[in-house]
Protein backbone atom coordinates (compact mmCIF):
# COMPACT_ATOMS: atom_id res chain seq x y z
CA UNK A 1 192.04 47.02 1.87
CA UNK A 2 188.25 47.82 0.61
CA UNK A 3 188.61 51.42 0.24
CA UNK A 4 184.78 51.65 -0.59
CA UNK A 5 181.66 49.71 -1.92
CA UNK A 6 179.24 50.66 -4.66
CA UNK A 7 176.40 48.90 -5.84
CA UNK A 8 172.84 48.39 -4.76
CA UNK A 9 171.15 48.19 -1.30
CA UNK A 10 169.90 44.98 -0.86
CA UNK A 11 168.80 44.83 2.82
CA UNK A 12 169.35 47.07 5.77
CA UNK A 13 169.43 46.16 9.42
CA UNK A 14 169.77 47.88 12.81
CA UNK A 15 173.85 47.75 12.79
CA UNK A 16 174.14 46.65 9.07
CA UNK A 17 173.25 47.15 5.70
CA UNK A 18 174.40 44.24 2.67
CA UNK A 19 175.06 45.99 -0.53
CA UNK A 20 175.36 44.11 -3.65
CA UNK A 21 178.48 44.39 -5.81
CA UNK A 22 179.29 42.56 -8.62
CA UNK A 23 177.09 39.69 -7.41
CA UNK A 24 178.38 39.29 -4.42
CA UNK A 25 176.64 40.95 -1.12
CA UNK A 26 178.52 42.43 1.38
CA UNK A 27 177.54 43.08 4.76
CA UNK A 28 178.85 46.51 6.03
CA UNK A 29 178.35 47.51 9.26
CA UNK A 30 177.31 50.95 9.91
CA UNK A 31 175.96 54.09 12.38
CA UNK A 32 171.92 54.12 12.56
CA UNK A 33 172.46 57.55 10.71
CA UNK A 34 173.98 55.92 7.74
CA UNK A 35 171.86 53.32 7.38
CA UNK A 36 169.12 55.52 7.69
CA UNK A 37 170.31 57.08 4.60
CA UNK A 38 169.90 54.19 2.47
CA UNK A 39 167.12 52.66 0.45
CA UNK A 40 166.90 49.06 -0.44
CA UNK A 41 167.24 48.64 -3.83
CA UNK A 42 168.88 52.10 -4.54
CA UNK A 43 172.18 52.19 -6.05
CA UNK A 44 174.25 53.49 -2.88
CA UNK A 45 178.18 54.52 -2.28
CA UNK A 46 179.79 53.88 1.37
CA UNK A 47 183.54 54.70 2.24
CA UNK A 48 184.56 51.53 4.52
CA UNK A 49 187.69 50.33 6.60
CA UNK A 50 188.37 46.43 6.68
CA UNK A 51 189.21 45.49 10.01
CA UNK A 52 191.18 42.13 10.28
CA UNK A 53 191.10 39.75 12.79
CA UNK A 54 192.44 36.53 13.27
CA UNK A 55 189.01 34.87 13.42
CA UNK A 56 186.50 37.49 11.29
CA UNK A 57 186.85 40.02 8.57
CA UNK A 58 184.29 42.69 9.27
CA UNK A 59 183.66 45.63 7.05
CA UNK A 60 182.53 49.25 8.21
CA UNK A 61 180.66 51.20 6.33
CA UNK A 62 180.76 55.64 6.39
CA UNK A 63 178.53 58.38 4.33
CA UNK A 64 182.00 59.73 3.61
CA UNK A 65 185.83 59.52 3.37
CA UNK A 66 186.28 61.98 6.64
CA UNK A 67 184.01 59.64 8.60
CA UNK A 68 185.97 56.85 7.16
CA UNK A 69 189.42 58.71 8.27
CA UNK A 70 188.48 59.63 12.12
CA UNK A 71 187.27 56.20 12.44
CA UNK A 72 190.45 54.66 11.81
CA UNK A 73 192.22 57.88 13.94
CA UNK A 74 190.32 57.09 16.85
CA UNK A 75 190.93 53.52 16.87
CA UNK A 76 195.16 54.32 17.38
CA UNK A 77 194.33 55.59 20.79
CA UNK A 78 194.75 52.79 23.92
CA UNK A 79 191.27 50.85 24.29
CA UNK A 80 189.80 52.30 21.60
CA UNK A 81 188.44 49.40 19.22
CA UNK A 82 186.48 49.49 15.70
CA UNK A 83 183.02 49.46 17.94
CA UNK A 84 184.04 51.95 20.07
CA UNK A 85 185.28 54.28 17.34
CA UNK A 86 181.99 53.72 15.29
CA UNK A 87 179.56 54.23 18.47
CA UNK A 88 181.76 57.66 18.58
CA UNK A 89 180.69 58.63 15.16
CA UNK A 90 176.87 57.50 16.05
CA UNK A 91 177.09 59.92 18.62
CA UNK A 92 178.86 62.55 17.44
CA UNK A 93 179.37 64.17 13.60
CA UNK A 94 182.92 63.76 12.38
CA UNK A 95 183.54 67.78 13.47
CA UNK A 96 181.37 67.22 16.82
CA UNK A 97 184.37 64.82 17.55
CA UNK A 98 187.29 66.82 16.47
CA UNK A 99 185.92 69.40 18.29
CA UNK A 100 185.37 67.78 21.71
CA UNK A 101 188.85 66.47 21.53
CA UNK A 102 190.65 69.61 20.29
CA UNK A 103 188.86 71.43 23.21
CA UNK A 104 189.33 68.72 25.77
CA UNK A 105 185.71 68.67 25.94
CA UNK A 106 185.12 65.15 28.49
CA UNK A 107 181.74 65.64 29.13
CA UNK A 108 180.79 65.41 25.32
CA UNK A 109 183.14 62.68 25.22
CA UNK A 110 181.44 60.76 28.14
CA UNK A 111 178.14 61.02 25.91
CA UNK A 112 179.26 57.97 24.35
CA UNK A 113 178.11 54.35 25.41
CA UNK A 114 181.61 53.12 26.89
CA UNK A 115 183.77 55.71 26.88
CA UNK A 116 184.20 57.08 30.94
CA UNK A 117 186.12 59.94 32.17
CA UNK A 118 189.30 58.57 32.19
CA UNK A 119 188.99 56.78 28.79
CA UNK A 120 187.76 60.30 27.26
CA UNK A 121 191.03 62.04 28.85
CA UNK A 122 192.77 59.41 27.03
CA UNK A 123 191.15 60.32 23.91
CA UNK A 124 192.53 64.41 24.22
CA UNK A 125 195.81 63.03 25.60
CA UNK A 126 196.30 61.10 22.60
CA UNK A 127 194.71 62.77 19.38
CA UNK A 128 194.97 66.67 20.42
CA UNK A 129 197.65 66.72 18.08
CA UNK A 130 196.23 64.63 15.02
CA UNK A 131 193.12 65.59 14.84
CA UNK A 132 193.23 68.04 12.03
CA UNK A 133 191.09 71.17 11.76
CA UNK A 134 187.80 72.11 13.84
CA UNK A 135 185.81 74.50 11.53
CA UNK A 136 184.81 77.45 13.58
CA UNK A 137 181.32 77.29 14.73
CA UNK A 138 181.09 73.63 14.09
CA UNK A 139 177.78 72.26 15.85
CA UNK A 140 177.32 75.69 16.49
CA UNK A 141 180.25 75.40 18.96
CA UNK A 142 183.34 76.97 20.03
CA UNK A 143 185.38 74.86 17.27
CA UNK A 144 188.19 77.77 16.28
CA UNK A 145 191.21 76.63 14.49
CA UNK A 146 192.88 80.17 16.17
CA UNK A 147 194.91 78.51 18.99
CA UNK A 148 193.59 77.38 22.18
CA UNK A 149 191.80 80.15 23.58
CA UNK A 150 188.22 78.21 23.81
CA UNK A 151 190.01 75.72 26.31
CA UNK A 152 192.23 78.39 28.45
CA UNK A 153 188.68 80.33 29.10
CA UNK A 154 186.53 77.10 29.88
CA UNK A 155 188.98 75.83 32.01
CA UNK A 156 189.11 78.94 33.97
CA UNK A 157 185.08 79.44 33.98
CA UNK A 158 184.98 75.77 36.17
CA UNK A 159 188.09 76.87 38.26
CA UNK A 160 185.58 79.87 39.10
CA UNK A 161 182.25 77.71 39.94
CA UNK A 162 180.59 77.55 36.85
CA UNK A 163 179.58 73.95 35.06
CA UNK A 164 180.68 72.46 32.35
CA UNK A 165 178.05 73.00 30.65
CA UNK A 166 177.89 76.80 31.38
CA UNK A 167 181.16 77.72 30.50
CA UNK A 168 180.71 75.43 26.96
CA UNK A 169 178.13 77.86 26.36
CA UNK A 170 179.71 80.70 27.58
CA UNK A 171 182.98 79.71 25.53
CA UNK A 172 180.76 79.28 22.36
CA UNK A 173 178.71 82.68 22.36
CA UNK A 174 182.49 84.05 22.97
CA UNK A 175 183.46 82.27 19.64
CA UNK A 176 180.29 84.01 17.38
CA UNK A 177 182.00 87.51 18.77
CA UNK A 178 185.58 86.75 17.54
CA UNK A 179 186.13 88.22 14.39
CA UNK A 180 189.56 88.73 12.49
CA UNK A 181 192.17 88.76 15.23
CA UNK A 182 191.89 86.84 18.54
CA UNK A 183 192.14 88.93 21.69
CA UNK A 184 193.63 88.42 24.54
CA UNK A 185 192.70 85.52 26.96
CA UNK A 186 192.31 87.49 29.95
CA UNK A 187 189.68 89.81 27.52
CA UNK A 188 188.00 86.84 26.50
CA UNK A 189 187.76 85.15 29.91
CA UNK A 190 186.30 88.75 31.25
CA UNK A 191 183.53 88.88 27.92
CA UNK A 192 182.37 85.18 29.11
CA UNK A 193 182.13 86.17 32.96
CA UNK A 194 179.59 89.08 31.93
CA UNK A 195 177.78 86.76 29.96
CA UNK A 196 177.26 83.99 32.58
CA UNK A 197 176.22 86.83 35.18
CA UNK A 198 173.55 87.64 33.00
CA UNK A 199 172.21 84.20 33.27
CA UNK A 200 172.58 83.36 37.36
């Protein structure tokens, strides 16, 4: 396994970039944001995943180790290949992800170039539980590590008429207001109603 690469930036490409390490250049593949990071003949550092295959070895290429990490997470769920997984992370940041999935959010899910409905409820269904962490206010989002309160009130909002989209929003100014101990869902629920009848 290449855990990582160091060494200098010798060409950079929609998909790719080829960094030179002892001598030898290797091609890495890698999100437009990453490569957009780089600078041909900079000394650069990328955290990559080696994926085998009977005809190709093809290395992926991250900014970090945590990008690195939910890249080869999301690639244990059914369907979910190493292009797949990286068009997630060109989408989304590594805690946009976590917190879609944590928060059975589909629709941000969806946003992704081959991932449908059905494929995104896969994605919850399958990593809920191994997806580590979401910071709180990640993306400036409803990501709270304090149980599943953002999900039981967003859920509810649609039951009730409201989109998606509204009751993301709704659950997220909710989020800013929480501080110290969680109230109760029902209290929550009744906050995020008063703030979407502001906005009909």
């Amino acid at each position: 396994m290449i855990a990582s690469v160091r060494g200098v930036v010798t060409a950079t490409g929609p998909d790719q970039a080829v960094i030179e390490v002892g001598g030898v250049g290797l091609a890495v593949h890698c999100a437009p944001a990453t490569i957009a990071d780089l600078r041909v003949g900079q000394p650069a550092r990328l955290a990559t995943s080696l994926v085998v295959r009977e005809d190709s070895l093809t290395l992926y290429g991250f900014a970090d180790d945590d990008a690195k990490q939910l890249f080869e997470l999301l690639q244990t769920a059914s369907g979910v290949g190493p292009r797949l997984a990286q068009a997630v992370l060109a989408v989304h940041t590594p805690d946009a992800v976590r917190k879609a999935i944590a928060n059975a959010d589909t629709a941000a899910l969806t946003r992704v170039p081959g991932i449908g409905k059905k494929g995104a409820e896969r994605l919850v269904l399958e990593l809920r539980d191994r997806i580590g962490p979401v910071p709180v206010g990640a993306d400036g989002a409803a990501g709270v590590t304090g149980g599943a309160w953002p999900e039981q009130v967003r859920q509810a909002l649609v039951g009730l008429g409201w989109t998606a989209a509204q009751a993301d929003q709704a659950v997220a100014a909710v989020a800013e207001t929480v501080d110290g101990d969680t109230p109760p869902v029902p209290v929550l629920l009744k906050q995020a109603i008063r703030l979407l009848g502001r906005t009909r």
